[in-house]
C-alpha atoms as a PDB file:
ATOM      1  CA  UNK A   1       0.000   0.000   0.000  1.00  0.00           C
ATOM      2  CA  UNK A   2       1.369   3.317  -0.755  1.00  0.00           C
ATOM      3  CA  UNK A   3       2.729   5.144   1.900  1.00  0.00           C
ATOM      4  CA  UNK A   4       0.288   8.122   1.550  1.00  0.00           C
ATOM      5  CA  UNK A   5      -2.899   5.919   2.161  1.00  0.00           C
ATOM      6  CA  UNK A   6      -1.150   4.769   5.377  1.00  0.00           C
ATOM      7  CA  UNK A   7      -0.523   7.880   6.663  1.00  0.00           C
ATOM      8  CA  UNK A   8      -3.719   8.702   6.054  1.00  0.00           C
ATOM      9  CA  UNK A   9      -5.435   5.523   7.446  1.00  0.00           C
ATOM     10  CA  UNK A  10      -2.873   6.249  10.842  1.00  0.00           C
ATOM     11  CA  UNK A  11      -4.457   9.874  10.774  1.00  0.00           C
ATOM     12  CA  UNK A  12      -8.160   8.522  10.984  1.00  0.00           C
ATOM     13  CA  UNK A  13      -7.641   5.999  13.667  1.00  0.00           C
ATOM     14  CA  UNK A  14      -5.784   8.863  15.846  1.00  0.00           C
ATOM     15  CA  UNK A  15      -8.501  11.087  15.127  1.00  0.00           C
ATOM     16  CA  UNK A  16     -11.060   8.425  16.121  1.00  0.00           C
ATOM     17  CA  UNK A  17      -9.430   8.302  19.487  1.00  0.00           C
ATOM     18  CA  UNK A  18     -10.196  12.087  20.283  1.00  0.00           C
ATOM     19  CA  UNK A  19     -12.677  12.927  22.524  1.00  0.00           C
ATOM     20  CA  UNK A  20     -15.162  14.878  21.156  1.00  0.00           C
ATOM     21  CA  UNK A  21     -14.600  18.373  21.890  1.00  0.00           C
ATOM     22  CA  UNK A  22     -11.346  18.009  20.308  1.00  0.00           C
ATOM     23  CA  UNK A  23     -13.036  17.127  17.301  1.00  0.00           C
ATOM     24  CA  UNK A  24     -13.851  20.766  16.533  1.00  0.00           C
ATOM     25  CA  UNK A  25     -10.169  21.673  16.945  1.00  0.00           C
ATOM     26  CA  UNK A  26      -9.229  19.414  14.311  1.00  0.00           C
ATOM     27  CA  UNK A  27     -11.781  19.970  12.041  1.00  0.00           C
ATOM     28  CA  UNK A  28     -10.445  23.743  11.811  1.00  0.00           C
ATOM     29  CA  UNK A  29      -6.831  23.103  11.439  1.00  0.00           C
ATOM     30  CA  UNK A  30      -7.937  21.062   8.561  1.00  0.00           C
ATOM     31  CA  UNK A  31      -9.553  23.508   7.235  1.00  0.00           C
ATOM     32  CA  UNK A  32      -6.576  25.790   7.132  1.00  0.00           C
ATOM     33  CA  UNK A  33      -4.307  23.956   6.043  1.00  0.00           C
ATOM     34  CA  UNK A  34      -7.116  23.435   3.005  1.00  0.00           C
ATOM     35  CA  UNK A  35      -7.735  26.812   2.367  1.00  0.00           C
ATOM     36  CA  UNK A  36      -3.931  27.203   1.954  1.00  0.00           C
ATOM     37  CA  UNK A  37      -3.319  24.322  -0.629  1.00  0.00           C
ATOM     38  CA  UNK A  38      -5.345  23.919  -3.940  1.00  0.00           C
ATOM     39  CA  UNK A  39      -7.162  20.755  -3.600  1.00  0.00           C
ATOM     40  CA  UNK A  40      -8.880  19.298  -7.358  1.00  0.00           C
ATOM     41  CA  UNK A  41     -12.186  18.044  -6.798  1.00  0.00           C
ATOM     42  CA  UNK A  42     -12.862  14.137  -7.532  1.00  0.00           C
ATOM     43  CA  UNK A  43     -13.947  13.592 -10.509  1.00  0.00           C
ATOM     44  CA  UNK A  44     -17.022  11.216 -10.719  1.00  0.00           C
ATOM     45  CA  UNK A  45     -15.769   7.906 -12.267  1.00  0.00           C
ATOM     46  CA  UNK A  46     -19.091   6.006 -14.346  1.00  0.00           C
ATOM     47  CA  UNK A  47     -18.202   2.409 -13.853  1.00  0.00           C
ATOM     48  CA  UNK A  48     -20.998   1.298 -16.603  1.00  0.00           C
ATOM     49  CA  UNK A  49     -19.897  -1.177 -19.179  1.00  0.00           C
ATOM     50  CA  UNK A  50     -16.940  -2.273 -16.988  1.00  0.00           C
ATOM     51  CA  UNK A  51     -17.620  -6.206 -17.025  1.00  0.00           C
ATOM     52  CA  UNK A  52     -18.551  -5.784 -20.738  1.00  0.00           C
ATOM     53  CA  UNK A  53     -16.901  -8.693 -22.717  1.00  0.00           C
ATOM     54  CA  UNK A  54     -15.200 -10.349 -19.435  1.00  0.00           C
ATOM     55  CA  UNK A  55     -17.224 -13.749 -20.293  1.00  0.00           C
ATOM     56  CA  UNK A  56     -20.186 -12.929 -17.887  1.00  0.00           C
ATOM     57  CA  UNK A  57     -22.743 -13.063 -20.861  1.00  0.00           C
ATOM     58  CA  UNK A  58     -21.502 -16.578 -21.637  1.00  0.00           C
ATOM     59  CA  UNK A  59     -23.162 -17.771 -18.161  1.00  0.00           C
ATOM     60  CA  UNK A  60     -26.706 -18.702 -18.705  1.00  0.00           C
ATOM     61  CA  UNK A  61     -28.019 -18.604 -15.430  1.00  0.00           C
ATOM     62  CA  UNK A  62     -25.575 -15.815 -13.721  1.00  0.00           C
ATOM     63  CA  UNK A  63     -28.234 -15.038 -10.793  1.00  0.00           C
ATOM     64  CA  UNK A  64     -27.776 -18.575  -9.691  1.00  0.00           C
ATOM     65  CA  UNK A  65     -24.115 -18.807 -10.138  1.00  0.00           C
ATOM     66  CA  UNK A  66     -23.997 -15.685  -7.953  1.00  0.00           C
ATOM     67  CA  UNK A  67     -25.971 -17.255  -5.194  1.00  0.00           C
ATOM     68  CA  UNK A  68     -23.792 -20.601  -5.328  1.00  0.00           C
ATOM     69  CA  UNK A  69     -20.744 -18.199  -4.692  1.00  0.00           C
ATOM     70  CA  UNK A  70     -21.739 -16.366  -2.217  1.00  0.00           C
ATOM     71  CA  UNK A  71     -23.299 -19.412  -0.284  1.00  0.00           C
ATOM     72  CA  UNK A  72     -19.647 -21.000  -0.427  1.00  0.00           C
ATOM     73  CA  UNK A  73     -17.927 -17.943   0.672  1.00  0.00           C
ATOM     74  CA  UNK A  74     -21.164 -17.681   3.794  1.00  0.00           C
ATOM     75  CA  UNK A  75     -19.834 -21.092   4.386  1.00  0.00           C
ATOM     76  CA  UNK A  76     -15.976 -20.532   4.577  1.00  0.00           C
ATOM     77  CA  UNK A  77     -16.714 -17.526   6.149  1.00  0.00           C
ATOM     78  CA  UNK A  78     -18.252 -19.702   9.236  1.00  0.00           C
ATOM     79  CA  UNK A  79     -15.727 -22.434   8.914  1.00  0.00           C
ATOM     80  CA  UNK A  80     -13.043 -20.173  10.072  1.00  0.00           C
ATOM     81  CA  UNK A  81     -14.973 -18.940  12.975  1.00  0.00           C
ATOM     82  CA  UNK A  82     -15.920 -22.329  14.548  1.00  0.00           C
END
């Protein structure tokens, strides 16, 4: 993982553990610091067409092979917590 998403992910869990009237404290700083740097707003992403030609219309009944799956992961799933 790249070492900006961890810093980040290490910067929610501290901020998690703040009780909550630091929370407004934080929130402000942020917001300095933002108003100092240009941020570029997301752009939406449109995921439509994305499993288009990935051999999904070759499945006949793909509702059913969906269910199988997830039944066999529901069952893994509970195999590893017994």
């Amino acid at each position: 993982m790249c070492n900006t998403a961890l810093k980040k992910i290490e910067l929610i869990h501290k901020i998690a553990k703040l009780p909550a009237q630091n929370l407004d404290e934080v929130d402000e700083f942020v917001q300095k610091i933002l108003s100092q740097v240009q941020v570029e707003n997301a752009t939406p992403t449109n995921l439509k067409g994305i499993w288009k030609n990935k051999g999904f219309e070759k499945i006949i009944d793909l509702e059913s092979v969906v269910k199988s799956i997830r039944k066999e992961i529901e069952n893994s799933i509970l195999e590893k917590n017994l």
